[in-house]
PDB file of N, CA and C in Angstrom:
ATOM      1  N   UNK A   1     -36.225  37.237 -17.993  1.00  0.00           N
ATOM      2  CA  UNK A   1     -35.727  38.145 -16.980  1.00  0.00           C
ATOM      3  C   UNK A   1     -34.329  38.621 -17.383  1.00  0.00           C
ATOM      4  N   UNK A   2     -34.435  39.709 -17.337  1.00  0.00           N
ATOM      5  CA  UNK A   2     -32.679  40.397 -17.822  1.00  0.00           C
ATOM      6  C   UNK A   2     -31.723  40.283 -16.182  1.00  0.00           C
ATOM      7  N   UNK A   3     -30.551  40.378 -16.250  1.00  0.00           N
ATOM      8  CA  UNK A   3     -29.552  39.911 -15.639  1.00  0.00           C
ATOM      9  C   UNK A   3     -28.182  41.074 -15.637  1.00  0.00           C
ATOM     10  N   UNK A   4     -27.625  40.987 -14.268  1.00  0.00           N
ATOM     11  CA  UNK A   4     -26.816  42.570 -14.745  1.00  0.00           C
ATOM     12  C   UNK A   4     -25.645  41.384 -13.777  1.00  0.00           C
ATOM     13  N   UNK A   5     -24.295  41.641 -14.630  1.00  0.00           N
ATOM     14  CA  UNK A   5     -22.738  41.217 -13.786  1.00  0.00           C
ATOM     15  C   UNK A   5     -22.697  42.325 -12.763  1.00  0.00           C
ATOM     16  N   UNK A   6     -22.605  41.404 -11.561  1.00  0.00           N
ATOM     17  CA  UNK A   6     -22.541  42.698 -10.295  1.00  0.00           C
ATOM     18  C   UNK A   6     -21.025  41.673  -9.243  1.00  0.00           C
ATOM     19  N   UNK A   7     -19.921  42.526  -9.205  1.00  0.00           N
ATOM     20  CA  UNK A   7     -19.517  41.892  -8.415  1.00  0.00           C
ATOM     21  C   UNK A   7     -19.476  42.015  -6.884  1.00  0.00           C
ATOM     22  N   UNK A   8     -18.883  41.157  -5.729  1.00  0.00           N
ATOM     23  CA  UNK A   8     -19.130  40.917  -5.046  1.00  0.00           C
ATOM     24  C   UNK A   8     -17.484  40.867  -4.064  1.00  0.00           C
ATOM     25  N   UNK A   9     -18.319  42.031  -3.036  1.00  0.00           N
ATOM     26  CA  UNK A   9     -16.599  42.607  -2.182  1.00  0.00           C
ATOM     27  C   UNK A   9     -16.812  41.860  -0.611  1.00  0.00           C
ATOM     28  N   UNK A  10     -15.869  41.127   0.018  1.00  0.00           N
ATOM     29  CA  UNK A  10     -15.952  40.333   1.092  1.00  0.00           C
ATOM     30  C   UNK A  10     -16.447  38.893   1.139  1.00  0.00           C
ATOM     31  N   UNK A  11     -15.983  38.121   2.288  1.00  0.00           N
ATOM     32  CA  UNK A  11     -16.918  37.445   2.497  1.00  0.00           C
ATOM     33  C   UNK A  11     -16.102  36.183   1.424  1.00  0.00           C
ATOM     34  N   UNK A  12     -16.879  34.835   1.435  1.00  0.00           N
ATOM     35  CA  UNK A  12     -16.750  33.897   0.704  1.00  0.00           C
ATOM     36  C   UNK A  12     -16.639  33.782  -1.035  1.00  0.00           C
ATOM     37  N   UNK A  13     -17.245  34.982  -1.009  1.00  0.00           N
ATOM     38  CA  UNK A  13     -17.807  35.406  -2.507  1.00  0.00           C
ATOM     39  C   UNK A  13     -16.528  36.791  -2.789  1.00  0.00           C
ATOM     40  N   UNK A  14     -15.992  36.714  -2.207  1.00  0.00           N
ATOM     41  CA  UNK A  14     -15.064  38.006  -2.479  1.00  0.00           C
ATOM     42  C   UNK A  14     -14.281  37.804  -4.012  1.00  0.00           C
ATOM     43  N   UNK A  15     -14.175  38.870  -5.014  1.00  0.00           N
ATOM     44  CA  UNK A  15     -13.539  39.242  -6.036  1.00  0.00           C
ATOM     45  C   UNK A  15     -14.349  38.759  -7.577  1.00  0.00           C
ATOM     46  N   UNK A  16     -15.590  37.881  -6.912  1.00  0.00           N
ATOM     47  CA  UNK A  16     -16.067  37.265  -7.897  1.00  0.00           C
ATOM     48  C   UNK A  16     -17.529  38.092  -8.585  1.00  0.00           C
ATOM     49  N   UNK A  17     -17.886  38.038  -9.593  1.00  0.00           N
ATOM     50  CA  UNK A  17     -18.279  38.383 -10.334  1.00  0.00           C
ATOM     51  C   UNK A  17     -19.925  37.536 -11.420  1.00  0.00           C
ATOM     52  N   UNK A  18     -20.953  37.463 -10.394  1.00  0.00           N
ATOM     53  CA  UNK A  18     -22.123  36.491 -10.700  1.00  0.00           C
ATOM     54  C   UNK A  18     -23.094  37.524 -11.548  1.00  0.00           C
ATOM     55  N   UNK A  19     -23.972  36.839 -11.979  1.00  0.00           N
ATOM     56  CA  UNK A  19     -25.082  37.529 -12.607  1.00  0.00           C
ATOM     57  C   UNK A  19     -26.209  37.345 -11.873  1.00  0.00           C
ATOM     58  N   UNK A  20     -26.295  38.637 -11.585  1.00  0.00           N
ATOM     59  CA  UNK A  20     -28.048  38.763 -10.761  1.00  0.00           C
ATOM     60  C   UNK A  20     -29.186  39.783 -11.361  1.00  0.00           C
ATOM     61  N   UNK A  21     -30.479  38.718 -10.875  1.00  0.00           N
ATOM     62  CA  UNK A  21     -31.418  39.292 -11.728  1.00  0.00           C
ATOM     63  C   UNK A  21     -31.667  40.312 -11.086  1.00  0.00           C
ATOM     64  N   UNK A  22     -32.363  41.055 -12.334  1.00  0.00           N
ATOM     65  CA  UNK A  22     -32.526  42.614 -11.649  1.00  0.00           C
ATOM     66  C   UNK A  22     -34.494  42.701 -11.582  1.00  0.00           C
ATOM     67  N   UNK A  23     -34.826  43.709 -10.964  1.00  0.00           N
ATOM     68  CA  UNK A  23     -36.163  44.011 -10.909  1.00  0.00           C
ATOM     69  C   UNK A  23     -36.734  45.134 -12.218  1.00  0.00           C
ATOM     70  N   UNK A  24     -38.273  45.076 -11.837  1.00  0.00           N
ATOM     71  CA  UNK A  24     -38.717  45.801 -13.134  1.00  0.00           C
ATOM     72  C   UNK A  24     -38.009  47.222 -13.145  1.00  0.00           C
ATOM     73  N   UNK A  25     -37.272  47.631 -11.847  1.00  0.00           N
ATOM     74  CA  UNK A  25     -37.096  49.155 -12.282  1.00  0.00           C
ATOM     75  C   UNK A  25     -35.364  49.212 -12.647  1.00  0.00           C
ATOM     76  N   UNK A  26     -35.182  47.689 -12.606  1.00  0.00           N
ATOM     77  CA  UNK A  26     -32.997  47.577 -13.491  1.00  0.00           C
ATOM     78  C   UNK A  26     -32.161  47.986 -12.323  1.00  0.00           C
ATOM     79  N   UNK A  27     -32.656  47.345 -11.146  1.00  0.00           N
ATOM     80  CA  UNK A  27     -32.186  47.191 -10.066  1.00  0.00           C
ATOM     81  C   UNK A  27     -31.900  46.020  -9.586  1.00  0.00           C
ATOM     82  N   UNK A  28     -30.911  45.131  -9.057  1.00  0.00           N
ATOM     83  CA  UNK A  28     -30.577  44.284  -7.838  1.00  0.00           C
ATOM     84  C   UNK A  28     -31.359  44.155  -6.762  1.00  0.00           C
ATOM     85  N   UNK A  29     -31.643  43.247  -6.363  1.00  0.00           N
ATOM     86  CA  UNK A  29     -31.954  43.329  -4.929  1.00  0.00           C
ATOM     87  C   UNK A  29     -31.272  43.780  -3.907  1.00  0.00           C
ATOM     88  N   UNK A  30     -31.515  44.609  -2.877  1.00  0.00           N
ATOM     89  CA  UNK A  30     -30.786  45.438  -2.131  1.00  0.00           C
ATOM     90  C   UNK A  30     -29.734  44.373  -0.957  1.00  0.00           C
ATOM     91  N   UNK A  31     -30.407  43.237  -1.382  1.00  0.00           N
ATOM     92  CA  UNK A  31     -29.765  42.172  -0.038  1.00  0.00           C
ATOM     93  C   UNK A  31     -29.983  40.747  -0.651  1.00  0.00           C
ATOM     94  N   UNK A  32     -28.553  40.200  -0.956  1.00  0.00           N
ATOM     95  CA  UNK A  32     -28.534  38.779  -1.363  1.00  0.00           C
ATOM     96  C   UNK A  32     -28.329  37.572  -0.565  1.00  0.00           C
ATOM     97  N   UNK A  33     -28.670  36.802   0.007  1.00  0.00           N
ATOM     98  CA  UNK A  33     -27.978  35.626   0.628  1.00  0.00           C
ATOM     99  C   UNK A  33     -28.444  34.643  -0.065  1.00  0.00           C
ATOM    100  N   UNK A  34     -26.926  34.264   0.812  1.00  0.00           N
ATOM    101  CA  UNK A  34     -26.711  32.496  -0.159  1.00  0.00           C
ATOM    102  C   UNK A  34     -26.540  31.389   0.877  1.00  0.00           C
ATOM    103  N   UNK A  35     -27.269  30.651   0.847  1.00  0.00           N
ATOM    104  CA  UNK A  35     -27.135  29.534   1.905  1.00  0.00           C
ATOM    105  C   UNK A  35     -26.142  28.334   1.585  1.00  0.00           C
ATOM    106  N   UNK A  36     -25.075  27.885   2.429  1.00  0.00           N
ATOM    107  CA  UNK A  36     -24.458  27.132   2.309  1.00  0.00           C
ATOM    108  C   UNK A  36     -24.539  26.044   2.726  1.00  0.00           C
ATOM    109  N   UNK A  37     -25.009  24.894   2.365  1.00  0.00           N
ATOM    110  CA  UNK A  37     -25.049  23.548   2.907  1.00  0.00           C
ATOM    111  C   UNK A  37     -24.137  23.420   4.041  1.00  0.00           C
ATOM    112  N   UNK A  38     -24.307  22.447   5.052  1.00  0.00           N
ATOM    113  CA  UNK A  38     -23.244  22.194   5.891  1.00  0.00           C
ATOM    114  C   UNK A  38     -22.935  20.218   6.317  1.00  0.00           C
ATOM    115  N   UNK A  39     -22.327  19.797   6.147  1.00  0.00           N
ATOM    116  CA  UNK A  39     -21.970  18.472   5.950  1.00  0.00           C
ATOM    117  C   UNK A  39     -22.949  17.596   6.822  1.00  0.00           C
ATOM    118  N   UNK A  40     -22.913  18.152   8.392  1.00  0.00           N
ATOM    119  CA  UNK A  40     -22.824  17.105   9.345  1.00  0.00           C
ATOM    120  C   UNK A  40     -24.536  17.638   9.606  1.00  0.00           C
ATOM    121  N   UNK A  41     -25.225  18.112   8.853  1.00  0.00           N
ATOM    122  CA  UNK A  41     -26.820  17.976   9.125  1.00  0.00           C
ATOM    123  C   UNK A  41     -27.366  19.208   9.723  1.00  0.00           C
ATOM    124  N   UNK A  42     -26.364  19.943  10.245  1.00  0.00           N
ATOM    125  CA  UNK A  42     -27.244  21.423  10.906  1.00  0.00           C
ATOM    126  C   UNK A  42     -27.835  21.925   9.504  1.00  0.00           C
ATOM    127  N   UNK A  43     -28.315  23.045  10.220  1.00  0.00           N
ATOM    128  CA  UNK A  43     -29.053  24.063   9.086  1.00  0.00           C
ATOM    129  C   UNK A  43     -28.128  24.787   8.611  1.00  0.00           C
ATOM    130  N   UNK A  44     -28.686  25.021   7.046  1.00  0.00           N
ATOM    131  CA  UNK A  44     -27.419  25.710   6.041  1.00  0.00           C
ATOM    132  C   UNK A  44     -26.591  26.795   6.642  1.00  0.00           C
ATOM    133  N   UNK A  45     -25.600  27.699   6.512  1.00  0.00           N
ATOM    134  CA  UNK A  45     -24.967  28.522   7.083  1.00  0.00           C
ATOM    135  C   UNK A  45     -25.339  29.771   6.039  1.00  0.00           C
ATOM    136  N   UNK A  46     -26.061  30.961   6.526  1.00  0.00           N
ATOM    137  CA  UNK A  46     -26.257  31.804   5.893  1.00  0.00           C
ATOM    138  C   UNK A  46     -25.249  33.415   5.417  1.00  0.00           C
ATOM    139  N   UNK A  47     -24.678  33.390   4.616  1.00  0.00           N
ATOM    140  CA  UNK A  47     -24.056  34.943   4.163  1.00  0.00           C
ATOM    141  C   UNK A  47     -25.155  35.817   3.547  1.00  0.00           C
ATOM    142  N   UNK A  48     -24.566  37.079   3.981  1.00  0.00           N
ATOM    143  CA  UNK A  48     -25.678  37.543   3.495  1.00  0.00           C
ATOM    144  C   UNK A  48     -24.793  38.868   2.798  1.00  0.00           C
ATOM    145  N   UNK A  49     -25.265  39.626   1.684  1.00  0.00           N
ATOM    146  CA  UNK A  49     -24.314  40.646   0.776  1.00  0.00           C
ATOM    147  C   UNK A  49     -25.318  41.747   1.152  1.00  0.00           C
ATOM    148  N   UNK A  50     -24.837  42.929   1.133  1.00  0.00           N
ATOM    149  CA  UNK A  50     -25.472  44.060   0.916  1.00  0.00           C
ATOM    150  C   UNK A  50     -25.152  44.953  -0.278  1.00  0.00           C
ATOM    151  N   UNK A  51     -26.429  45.419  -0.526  1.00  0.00           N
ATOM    152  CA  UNK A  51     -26.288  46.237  -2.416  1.00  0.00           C
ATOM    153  C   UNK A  51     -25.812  47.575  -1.761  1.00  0.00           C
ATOM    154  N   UNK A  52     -24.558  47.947  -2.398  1.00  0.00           N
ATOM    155  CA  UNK A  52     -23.871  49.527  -2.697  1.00  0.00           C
ATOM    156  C   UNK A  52     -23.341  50.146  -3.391  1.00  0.00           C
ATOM    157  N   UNK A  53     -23.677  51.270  -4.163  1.00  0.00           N
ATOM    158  CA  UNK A  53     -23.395  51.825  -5.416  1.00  0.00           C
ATOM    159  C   UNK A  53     -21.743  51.613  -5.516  1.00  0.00           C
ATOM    160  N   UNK A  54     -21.393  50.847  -6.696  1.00  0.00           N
ATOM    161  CA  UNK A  54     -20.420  50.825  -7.197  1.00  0.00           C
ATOM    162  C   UNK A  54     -19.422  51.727  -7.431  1.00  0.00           C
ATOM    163  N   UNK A  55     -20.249  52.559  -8.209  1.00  0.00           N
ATOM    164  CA  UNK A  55     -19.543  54.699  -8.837  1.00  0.00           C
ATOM    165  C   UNK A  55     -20.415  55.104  -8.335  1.00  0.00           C
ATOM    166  N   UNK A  56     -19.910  56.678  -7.984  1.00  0.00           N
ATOM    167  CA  UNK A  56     -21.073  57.498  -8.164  1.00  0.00           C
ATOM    168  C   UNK A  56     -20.412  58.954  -8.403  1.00  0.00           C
ATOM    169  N   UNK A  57     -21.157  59.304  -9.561  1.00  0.00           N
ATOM    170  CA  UNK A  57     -21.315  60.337 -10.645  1.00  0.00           C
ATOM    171  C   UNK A  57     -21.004  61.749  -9.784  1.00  0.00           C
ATOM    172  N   UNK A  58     -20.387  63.235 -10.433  1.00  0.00           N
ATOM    173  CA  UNK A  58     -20.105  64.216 -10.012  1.00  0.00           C
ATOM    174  C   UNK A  58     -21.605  64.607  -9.199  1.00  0.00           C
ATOM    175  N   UNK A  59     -22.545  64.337  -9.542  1.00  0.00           N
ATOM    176  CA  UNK A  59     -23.829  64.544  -9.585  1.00  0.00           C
ATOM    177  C   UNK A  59     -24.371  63.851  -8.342  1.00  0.00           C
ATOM    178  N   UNK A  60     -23.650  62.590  -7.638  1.00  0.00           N
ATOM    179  CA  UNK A  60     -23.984  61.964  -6.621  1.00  0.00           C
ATOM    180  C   UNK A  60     -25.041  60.714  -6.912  1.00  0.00           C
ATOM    181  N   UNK A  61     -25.214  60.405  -8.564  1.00  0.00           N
ATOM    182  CA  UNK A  61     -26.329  59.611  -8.969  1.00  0.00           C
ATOM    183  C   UNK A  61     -25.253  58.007  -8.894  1.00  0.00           C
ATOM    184  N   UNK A  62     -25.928  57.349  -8.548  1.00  0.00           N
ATOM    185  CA  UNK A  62     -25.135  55.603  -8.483  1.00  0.00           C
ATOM    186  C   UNK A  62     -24.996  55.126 -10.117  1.00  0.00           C
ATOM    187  N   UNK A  63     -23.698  54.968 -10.278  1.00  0.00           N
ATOM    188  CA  UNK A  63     -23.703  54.508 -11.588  1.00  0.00           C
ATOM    189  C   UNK A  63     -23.041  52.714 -11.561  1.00  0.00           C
ATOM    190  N   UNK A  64     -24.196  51.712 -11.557  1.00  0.00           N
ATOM    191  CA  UNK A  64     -23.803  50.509 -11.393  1.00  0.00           C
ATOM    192  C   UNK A  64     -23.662  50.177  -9.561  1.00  0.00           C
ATOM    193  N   UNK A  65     -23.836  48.951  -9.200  1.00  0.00           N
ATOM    194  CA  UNK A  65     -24.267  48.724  -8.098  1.00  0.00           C
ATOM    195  C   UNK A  65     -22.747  47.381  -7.442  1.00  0.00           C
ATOM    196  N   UNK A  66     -22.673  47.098  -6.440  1.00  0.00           N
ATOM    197  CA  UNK A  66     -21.683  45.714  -5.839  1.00  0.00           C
ATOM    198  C   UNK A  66     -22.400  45.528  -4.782  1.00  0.00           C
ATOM    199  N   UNK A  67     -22.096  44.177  -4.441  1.00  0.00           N
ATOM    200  CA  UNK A  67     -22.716  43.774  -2.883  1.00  0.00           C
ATOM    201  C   UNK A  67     -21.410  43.474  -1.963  1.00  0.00           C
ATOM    202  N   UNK A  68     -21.582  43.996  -0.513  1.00  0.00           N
ATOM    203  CA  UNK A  68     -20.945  44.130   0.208  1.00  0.00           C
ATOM    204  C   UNK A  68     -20.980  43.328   1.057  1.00  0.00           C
ATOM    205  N   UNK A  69     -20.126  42.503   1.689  1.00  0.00           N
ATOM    206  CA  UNK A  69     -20.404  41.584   2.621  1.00  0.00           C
ATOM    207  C   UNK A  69     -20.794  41.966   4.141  1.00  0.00           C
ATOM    208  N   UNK A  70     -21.812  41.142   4.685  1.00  0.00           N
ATOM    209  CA  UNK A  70     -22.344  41.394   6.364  1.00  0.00           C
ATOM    210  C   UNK A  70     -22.196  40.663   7.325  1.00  0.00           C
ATOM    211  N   UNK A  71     -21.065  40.939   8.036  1.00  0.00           N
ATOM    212  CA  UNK A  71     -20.966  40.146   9.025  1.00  0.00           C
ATOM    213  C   UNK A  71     -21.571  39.315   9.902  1.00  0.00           C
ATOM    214  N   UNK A  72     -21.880  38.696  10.483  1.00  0.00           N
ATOM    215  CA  UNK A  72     -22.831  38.102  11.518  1.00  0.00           C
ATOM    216  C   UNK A  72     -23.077  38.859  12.783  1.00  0.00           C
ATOM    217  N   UNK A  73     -22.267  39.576  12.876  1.00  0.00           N
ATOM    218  CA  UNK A  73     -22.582  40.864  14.092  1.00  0.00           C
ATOM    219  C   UNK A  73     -23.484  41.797  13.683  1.00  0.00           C
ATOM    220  N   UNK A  74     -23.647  42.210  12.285  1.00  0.00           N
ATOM    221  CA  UNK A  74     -23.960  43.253  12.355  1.00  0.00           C
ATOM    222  C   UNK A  74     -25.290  43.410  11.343  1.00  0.00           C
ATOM    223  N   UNK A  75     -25.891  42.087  11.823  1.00  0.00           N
ATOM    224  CA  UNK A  75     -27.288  41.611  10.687  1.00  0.00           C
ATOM    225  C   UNK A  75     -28.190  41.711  11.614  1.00  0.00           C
ATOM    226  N   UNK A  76     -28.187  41.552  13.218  1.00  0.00           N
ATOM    227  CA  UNK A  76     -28.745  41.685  14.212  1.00  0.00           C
ATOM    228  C   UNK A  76     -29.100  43.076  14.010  1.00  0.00           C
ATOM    229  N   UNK A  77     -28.523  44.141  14.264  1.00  0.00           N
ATOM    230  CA  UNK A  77     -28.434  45.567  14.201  1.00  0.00           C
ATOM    231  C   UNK A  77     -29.353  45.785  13.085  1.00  0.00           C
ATOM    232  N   UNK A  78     -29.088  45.761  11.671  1.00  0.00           N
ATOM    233  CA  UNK A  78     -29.786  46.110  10.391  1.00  0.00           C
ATOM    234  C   UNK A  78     -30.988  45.851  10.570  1.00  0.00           C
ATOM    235  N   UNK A  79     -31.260  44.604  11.000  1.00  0.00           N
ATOM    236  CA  UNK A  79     -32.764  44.674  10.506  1.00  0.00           C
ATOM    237  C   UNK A  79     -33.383  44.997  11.182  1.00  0.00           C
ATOM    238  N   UNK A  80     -33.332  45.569  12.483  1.00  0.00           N
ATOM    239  CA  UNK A  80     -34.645  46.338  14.030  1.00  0.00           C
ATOM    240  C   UNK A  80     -34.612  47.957  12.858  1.00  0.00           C
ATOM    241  N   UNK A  81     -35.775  48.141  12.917  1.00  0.00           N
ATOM    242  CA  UNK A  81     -36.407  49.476  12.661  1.00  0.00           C
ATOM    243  C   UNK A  81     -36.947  50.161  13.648  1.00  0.00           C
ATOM    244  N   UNK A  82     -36.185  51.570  13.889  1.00  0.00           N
ATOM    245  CA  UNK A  82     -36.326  52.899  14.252  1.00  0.00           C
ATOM    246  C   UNK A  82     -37.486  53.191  14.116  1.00  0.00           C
ATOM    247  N   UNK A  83     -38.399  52.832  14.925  1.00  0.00           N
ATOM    248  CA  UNK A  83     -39.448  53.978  14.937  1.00  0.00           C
ATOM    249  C   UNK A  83     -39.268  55.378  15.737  1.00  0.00           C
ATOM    250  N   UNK A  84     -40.301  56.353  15.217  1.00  0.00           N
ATOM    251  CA  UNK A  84     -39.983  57.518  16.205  1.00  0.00           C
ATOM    252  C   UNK A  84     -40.798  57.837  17.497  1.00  0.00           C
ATOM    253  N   UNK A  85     -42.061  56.751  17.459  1.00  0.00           N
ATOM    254  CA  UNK A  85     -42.619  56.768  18.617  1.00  0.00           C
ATOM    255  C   UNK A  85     -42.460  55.273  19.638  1.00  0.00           C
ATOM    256  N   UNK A  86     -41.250  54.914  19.267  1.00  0.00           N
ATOM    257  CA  UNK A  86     -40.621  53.866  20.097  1.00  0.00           C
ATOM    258  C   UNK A  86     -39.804  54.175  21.285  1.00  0.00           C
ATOM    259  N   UNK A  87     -39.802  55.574  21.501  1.00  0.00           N
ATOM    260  CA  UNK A  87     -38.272  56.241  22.180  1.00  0.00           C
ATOM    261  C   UNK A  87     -38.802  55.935  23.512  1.00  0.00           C
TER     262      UNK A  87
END
């Protein structure tokens, strides 16, 4: 599996710089989390990154990708899908 340095803005992981595998089309996964152990026995504590073009070209094309950190407020929100016959 090939591997692309993507770094990583916010969050616990802020300024650092991991290698993540990419998919067949040389992409990241659009959404990383990392579970953090927690001492006293609860369930791990989850962060979660979001993929966003790094550059992008006169052209508007993404050149290279970073993950962005997601708050815990606002992971609730992301994942409900908009339908249009939900209104």
């Amino acid at each position: 599996m090939r591997s692309e340095n993507t770094p990583f803005v916010g969050g616990p992981l802020d300024g650092r710089v991991l290698p993540v595998l990419v998919g067949m089309t040389g992409q990241p996964p659009k959404t990383y989390e990392i579970p953090v152990p927690n001492d006293d026995g609860r369930p791990p504590t989850l962060h979660v990154y979001r993929r966003v073009p790094a550059r992008v070209s006169r052209l508007g094309l993404p050149s290279g990708w970073k993950y962005e950190y997601v708050p815990e407020e606002q992971r609730e929100v992301q994942g409900r899908r908009k339908w249009p016959w939900t209104k």
